[in-house]
PDB file of N, CA and C in Angstrom:
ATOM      1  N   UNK A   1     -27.725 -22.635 131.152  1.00  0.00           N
ATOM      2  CA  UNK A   1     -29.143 -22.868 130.836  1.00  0.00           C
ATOM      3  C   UNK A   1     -29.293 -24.256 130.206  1.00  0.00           C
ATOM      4  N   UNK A   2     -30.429 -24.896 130.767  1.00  0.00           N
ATOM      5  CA  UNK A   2     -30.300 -26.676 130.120  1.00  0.00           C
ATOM      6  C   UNK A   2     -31.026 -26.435 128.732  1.00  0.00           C
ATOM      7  N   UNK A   3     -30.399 -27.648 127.976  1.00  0.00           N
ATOM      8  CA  UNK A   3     -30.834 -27.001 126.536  1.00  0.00           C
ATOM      9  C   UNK A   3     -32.566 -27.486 126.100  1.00  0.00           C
ATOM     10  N   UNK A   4     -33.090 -26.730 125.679  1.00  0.00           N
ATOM     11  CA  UNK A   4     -34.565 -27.074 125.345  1.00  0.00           C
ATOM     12  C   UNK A   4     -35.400 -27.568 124.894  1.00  0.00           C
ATOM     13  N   UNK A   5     -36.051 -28.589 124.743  1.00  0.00           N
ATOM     14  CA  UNK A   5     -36.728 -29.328 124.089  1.00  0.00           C
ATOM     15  C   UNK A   5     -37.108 -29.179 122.994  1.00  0.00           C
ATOM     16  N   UNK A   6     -37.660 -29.837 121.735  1.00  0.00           N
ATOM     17  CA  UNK A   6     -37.827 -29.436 120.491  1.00  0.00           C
ATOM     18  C   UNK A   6     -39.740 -28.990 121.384  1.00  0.00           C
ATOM     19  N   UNK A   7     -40.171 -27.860 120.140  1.00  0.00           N
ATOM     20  CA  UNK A   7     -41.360 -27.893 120.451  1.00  0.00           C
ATOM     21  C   UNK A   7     -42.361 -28.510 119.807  1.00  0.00           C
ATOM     22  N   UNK A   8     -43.781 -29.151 119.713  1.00  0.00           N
ATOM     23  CA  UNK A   8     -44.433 -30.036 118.732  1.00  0.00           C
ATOM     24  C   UNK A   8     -45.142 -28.951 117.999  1.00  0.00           C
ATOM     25  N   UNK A   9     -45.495 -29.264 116.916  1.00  0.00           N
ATOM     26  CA  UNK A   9     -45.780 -28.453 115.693  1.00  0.00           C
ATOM     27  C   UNK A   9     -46.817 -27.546 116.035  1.00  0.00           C
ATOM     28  N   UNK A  10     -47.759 -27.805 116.635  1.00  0.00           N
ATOM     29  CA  UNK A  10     -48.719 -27.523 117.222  1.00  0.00           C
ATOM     30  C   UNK A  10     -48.223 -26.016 118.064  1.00  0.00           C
ATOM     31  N   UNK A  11     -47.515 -26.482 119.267  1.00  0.00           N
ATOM     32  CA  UNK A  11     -47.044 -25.158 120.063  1.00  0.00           C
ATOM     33  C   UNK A  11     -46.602 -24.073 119.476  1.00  0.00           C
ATOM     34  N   UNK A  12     -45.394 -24.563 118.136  1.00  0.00           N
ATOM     35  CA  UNK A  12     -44.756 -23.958 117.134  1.00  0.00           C
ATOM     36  C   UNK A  12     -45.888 -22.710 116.457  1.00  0.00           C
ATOM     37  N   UNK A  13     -46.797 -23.257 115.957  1.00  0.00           N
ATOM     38  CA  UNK A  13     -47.404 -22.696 115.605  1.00  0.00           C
ATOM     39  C   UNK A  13     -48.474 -21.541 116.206  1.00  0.00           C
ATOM     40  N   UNK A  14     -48.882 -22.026 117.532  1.00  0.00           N
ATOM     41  CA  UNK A  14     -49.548 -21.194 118.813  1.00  0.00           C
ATOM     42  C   UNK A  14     -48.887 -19.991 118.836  1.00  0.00           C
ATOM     43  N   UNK A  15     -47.683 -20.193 119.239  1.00  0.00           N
ATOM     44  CA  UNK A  15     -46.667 -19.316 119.296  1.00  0.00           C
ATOM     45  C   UNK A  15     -46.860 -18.429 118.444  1.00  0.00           C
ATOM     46  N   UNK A  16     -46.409 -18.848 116.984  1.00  0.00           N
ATOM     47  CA  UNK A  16     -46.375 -17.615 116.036  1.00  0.00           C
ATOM     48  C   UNK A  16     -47.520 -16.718 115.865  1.00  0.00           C
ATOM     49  N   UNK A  17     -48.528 -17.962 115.933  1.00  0.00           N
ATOM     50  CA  UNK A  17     -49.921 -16.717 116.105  1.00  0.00           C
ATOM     51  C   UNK A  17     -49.968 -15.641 116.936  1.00  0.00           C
ATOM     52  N   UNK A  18     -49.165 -15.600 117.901  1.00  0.00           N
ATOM     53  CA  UNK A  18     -49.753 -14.795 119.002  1.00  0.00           C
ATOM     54  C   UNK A  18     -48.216 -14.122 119.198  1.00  0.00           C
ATOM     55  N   UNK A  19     -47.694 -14.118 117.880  1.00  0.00           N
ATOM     56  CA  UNK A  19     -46.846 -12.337 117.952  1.00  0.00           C
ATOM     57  C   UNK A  19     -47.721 -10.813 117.448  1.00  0.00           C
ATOM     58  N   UNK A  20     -48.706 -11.485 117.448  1.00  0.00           N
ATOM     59  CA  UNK A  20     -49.903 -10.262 117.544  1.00  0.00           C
ATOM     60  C   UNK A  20     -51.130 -10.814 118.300  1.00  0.00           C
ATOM     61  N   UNK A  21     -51.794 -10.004 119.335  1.00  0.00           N
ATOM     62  CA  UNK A  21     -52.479 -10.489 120.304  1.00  0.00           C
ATOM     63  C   UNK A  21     -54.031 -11.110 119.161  1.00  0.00           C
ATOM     64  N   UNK A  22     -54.213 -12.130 119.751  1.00  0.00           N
ATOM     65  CA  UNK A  22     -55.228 -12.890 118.810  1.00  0.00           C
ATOM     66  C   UNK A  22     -56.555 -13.719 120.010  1.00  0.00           C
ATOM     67  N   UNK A  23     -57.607 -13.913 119.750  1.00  0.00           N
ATOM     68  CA  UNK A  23     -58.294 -14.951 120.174  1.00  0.00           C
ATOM     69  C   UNK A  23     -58.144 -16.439 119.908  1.00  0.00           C
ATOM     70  N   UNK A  24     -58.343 -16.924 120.475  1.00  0.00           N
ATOM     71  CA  UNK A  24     -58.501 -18.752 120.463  1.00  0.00           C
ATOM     72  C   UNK A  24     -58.868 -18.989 118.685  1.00  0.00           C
ATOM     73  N   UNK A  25     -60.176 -18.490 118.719  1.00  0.00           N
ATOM     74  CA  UNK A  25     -60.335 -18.670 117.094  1.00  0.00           C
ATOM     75  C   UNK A  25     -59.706 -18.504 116.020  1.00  0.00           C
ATOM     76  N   UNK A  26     -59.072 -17.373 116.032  1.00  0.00           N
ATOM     77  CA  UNK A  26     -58.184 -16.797 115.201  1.00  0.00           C
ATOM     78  C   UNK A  26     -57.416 -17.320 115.645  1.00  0.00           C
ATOM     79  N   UNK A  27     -56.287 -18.086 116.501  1.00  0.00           N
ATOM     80  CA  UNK A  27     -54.806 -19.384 116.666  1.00  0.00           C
ATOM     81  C   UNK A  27     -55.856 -20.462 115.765  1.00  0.00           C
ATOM     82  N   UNK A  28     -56.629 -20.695 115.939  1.00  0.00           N
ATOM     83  CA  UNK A  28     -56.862 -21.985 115.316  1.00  0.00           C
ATOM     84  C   UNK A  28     -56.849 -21.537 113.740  1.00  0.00           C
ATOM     85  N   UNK A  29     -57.206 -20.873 113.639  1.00  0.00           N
ATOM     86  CA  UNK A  29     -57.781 -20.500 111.632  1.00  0.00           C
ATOM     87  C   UNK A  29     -55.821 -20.175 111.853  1.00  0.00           C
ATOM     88  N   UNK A  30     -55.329 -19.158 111.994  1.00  0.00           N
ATOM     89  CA  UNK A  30     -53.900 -18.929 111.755  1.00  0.00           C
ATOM     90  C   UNK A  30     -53.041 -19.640 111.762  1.00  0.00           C
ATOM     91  N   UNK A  31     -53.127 -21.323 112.758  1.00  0.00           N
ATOM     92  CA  UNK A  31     -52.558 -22.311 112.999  1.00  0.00           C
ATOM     93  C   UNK A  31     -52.663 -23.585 111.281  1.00  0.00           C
ATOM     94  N   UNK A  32     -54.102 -24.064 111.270  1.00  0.00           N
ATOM     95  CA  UNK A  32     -54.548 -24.122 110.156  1.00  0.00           C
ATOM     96  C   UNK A  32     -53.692 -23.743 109.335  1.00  0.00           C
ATOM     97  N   UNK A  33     -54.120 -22.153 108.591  1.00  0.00           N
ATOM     98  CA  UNK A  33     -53.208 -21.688 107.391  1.00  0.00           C
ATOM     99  C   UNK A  33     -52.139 -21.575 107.957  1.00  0.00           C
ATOM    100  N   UNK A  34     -50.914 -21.248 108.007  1.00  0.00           N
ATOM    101  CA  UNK A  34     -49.685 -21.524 108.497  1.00  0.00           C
ATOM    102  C   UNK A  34     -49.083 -23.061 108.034  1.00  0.00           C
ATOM    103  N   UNK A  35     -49.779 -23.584 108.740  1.00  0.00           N
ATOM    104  CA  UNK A  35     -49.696 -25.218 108.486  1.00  0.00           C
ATOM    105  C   UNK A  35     -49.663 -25.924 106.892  1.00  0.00           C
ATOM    106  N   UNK A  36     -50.706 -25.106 106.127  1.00  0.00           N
ATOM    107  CA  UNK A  36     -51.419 -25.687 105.027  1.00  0.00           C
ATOM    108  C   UNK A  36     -52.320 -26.673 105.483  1.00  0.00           C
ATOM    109  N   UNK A  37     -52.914 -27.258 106.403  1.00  0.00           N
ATOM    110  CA  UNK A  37     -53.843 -27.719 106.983  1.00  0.00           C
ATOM    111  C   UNK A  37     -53.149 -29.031 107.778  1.00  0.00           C
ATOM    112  N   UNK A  38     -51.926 -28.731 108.228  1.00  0.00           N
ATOM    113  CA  UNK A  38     -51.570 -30.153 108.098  1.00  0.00           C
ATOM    114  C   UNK A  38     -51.659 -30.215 110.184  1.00  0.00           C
ATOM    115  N   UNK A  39     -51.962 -28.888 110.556  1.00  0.00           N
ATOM    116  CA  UNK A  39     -52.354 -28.352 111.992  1.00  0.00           C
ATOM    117  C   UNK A  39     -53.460 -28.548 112.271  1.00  0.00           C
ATOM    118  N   UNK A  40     -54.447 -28.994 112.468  1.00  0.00           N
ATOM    119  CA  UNK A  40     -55.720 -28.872 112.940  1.00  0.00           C
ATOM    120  C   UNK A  40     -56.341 -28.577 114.494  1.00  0.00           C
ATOM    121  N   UNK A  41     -56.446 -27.779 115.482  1.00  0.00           N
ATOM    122  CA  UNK A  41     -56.649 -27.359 116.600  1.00  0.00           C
ATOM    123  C   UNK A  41     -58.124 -27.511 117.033  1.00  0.00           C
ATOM    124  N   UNK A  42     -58.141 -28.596 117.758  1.00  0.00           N
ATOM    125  CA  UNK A  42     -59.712 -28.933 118.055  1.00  0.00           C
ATOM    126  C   UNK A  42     -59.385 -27.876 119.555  1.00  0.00           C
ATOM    127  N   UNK A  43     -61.012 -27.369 119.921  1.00  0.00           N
ATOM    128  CA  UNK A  43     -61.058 -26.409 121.022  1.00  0.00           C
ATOM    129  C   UNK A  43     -60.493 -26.531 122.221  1.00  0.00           C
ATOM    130  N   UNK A  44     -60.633 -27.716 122.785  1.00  0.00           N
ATOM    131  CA  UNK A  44     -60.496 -28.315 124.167  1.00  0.00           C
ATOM    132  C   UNK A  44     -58.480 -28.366 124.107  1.00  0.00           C
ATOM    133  N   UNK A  45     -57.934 -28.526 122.560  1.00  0.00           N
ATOM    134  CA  UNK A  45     -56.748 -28.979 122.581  1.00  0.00           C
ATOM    135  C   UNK A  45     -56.056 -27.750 122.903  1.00  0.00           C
ATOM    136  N   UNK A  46     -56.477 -26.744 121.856  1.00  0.00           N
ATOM    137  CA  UNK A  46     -55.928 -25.478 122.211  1.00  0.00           C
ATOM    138  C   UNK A  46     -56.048 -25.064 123.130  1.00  0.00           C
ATOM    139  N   UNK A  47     -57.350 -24.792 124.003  1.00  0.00           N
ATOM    140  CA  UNK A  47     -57.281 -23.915 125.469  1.00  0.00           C
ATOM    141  C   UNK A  47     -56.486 -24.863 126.029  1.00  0.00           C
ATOM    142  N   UNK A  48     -56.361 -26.321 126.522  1.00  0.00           N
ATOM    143  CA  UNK A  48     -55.190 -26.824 127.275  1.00  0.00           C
ATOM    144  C   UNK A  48     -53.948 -26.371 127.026  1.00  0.00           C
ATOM    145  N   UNK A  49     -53.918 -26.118 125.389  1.00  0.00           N
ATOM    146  CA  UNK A  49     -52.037 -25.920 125.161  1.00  0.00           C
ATOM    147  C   UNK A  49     -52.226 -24.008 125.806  1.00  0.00           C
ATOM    148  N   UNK A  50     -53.091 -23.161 125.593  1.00  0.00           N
ATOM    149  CA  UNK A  50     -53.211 -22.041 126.144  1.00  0.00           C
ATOM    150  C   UNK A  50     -52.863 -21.639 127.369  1.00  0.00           C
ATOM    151  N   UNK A  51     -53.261 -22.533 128.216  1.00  0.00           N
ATOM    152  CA  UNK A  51     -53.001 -22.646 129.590  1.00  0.00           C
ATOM    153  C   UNK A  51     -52.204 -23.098 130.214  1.00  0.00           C
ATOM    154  N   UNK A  52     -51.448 -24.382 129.367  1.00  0.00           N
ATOM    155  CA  UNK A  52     -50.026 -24.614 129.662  1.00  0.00           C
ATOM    156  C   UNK A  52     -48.939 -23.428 129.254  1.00  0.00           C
ATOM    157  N   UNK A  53     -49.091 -22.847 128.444  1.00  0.00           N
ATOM    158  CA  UNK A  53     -48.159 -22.104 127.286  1.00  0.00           C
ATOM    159  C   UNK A  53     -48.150 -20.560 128.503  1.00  0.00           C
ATOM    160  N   UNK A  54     -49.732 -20.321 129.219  1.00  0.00           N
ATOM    161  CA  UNK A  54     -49.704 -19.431 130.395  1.00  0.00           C
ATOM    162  C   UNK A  54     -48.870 -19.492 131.783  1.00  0.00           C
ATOM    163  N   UNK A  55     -48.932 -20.947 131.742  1.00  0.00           N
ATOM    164  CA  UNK A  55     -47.800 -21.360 133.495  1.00  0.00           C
ATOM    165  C   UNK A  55     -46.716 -21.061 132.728  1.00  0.00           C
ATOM    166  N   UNK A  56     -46.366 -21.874 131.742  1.00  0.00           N
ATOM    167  CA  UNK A  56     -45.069 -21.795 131.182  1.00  0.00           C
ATOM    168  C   UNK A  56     -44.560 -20.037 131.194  1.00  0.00           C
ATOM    169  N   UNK A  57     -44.954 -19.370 131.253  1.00  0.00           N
ATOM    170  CA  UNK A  57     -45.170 -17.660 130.925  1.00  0.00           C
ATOM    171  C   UNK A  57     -44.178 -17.528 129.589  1.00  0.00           C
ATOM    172  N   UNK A  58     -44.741 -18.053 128.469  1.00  0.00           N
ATOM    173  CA  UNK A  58     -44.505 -18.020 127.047  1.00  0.00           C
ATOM    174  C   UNK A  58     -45.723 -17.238 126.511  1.00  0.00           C
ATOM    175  N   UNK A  59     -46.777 -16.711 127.238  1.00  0.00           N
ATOM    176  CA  UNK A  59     -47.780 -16.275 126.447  1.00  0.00           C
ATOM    177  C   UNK A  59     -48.801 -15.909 127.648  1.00  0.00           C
ATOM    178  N   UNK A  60     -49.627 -14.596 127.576  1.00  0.00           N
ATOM    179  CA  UNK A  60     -50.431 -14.105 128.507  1.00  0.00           C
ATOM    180  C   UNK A  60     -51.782 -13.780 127.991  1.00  0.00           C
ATOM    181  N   UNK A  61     -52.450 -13.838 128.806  1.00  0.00           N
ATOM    182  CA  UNK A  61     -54.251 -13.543 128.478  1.00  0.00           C
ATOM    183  C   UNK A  61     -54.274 -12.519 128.655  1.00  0.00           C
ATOM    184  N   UNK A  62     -54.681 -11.288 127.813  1.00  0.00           N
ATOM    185  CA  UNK A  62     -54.825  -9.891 128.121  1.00  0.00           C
ATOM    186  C   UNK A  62     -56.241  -9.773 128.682  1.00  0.00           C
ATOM    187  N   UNK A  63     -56.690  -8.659 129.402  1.00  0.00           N
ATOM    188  CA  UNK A  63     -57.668  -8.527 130.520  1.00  0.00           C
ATOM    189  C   UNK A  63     -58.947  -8.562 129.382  1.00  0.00           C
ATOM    190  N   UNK A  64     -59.881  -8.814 129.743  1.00  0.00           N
ATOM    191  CA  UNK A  64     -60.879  -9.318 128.977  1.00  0.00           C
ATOM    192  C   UNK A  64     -62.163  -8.171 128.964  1.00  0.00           C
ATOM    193  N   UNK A  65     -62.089  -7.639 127.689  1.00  0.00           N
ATOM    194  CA  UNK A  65     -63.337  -6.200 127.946  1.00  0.00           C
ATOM    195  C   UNK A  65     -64.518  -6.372 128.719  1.00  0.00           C
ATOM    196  N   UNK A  66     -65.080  -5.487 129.621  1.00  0.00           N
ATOM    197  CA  UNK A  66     -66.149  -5.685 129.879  1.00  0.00           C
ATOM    198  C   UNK A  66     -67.458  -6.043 129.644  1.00  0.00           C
ATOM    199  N   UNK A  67     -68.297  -7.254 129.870  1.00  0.00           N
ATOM    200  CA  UNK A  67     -69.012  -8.122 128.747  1.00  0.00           C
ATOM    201  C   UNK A  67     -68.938  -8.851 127.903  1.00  0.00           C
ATOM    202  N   UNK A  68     -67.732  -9.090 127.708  1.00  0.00           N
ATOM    203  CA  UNK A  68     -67.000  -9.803 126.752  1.00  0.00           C
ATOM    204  C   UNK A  68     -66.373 -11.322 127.374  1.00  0.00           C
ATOM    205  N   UNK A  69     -66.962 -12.376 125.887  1.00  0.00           N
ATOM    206  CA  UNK A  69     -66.626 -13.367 126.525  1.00  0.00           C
ATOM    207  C   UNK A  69     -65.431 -14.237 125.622  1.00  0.00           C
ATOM    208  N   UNK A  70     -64.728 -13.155 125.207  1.00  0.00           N
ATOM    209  CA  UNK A  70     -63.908 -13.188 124.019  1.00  0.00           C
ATOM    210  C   UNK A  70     -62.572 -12.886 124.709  1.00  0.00           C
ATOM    211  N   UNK A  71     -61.304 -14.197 125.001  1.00  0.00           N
ATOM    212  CA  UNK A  71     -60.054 -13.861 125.778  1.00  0.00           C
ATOM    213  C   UNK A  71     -59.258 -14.079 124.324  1.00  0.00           C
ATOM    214  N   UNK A  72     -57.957 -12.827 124.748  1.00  0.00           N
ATOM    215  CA  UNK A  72     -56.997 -12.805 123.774  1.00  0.00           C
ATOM    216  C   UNK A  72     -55.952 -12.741 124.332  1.00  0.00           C
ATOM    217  N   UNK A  73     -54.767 -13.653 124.079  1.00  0.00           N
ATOM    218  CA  UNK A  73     -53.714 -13.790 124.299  1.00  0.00           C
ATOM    219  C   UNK A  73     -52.669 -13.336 123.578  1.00  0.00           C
ATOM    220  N   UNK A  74     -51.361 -13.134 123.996  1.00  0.00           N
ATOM    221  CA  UNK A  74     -50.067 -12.821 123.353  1.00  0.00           C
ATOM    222  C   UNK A  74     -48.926 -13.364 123.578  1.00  0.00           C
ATOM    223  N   UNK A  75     -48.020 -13.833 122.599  1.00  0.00           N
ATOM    224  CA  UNK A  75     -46.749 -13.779 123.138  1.00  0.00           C
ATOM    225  C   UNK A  75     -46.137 -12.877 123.867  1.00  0.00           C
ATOM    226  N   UNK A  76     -44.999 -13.517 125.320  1.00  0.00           N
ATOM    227  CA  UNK A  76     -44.405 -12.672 126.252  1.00  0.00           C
ATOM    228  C   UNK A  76     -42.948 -12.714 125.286  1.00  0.00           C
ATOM    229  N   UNK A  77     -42.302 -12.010 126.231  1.00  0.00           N
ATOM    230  CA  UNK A  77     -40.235 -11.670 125.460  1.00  0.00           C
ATOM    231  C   UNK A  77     -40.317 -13.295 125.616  1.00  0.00           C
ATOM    232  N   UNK A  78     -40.278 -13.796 127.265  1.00  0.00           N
ATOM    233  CA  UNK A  78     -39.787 -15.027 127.241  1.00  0.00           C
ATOM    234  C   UNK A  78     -40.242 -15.859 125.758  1.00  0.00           C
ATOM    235  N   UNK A  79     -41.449 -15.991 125.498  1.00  0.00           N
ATOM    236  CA  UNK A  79     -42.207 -16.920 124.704  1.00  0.00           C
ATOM    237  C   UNK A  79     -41.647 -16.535 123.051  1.00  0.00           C
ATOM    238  N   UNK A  80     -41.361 -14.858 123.182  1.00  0.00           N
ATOM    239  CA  UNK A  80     -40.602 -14.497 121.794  1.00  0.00           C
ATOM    240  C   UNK A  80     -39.049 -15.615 121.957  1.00  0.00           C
ATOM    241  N   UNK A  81     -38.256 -15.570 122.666  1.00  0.00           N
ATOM    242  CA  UNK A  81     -37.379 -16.249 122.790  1.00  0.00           C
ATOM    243  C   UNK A  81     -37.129 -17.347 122.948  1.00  0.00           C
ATOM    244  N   UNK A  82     -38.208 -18.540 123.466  1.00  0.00           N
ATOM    245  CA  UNK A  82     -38.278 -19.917 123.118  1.00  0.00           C
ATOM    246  C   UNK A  82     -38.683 -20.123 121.345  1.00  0.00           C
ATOM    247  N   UNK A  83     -39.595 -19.061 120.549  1.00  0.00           N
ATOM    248  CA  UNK A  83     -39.613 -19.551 119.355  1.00  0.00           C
ATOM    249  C   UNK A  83     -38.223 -18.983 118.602  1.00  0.00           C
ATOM    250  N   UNK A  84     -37.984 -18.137 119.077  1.00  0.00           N
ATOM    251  CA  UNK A  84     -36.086 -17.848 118.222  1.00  0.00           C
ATOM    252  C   UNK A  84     -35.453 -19.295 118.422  1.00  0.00           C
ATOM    253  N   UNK A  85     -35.445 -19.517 119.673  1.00  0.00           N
ATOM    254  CA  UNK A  85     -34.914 -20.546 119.815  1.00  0.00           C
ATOM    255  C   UNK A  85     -35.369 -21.986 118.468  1.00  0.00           C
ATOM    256  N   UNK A  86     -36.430 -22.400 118.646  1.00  0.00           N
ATOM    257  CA  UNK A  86     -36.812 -23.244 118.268  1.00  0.00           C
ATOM    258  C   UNK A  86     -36.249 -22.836 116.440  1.00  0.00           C
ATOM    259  N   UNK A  87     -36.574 -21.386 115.827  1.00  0.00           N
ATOM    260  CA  UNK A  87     -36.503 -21.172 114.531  1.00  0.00           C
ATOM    261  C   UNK A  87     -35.005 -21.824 114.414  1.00  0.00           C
ATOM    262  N   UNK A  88     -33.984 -21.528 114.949  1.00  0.00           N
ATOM    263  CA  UNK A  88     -32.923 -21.567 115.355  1.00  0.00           C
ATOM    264  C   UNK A  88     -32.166 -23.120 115.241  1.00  0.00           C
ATOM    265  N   UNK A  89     -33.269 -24.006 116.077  1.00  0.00           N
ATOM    266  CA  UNK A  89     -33.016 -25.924 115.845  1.00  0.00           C
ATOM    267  C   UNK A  89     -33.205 -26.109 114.628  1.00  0.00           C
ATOM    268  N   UNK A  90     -34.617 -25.553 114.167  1.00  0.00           N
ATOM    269  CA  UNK A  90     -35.155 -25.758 113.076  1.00  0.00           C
ATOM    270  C   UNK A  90     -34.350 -25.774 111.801  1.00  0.00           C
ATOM    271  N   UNK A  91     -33.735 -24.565 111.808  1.00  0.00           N
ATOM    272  CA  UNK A  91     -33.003 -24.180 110.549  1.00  0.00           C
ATOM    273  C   UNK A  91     -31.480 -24.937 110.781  1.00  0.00           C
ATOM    274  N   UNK A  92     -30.777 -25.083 111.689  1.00  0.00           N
ATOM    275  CA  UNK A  92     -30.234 -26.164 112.055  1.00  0.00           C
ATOM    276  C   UNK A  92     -30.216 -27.459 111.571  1.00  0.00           C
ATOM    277  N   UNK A  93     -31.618 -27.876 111.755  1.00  0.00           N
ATOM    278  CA  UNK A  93     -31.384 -29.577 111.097  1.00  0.00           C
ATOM    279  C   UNK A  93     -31.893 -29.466 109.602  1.00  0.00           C
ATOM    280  N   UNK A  94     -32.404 -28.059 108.547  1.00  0.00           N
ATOM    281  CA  UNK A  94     -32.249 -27.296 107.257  1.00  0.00           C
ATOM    282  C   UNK A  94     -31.289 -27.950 106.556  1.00  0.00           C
ATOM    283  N   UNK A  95     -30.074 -27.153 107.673  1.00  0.00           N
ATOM    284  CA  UNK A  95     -28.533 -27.039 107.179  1.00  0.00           C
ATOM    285  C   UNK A  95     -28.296 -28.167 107.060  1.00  0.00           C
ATOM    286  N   UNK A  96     -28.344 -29.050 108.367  1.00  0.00           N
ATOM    287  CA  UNK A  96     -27.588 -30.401 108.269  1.00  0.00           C
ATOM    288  C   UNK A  96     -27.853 -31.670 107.132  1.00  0.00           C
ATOM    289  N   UNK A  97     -29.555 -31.355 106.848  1.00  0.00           N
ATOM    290  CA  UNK A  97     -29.785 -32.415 105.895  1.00  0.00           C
ATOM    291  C   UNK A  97     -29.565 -32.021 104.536  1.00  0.00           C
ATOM    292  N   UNK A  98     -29.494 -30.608 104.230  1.00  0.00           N
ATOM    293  CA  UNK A  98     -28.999 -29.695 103.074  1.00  0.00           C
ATOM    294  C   UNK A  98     -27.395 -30.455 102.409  1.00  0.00           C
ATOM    295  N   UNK A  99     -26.610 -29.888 103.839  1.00  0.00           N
ATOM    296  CA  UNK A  99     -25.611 -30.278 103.737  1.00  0.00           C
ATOM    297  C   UNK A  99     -24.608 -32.007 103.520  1.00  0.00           C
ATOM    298  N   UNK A 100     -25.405 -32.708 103.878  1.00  0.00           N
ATOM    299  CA  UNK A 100     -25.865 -34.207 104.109  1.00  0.00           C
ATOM    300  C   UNK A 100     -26.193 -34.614 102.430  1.00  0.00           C
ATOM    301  N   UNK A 101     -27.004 -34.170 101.999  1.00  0.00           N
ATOM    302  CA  UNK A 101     -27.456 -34.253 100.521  1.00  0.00           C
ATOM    303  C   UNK A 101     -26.872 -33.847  99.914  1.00  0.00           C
ATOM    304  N   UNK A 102     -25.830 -32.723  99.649  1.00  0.00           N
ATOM    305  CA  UNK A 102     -24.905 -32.150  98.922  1.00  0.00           C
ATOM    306  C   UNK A 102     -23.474 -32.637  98.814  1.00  0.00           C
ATOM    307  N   UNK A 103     -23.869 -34.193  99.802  1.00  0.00           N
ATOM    308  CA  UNK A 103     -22.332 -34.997  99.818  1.00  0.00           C
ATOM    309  C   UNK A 103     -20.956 -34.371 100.341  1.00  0.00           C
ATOM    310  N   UNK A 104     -21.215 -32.998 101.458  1.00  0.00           N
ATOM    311  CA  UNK A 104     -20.601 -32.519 102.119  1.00  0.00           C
ATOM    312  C   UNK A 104     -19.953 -33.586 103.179  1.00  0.00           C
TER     313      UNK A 104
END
């Protein structure tokens, strides 16, 4: 398997929102706090990363109630397993600068 790109903070965060199925609005407010504000998700940015994050099949649009103009998405296994992954780099370069500073 080729090894994976880091993801940008932004996706990072998409992601986590949507280990419980959520709307667009709610990734942005959850992205936001998560962040401490340092995320900000303008509309147009998120539905693009939504729809990439959908080809990618890291994350699916669940069927949309009748009358409803309210879509909610979720993380897929795959999409659970690119953010393991990523927690994984993450805590990785933790260690290394931890370790780096401790004159290891």
């Amino acid at each position: 398997m080729a090894e994976m790109m880091a993801l940008t903070e932004a996706t990072y965060y998409i992601l986590l929102s949507l280990v419980r199925p959520q709307h667009g609005y709610g990734i942005m407010q959850q992205t936001e706090a998560l962040s401490h504000g340092r995320v900000h998700l303008a509309a147009g940015t998120l539905y693009g990363a939504l729809n990439t994050l959908c080809d990618k099949g890291w994350i699916i649009q669940l069927p949309v109630e009748d009358g409803s103009r309210r879509k909610e998405y979720r993380l897929t296994e795959q999409g659970r397993s690119v953010l393991l992954a990523e927690m994984k780099r993450l805590r990785e370069l933790v260690d290394n600068g931890e370790r780096i500073l401790r004159g290891e």
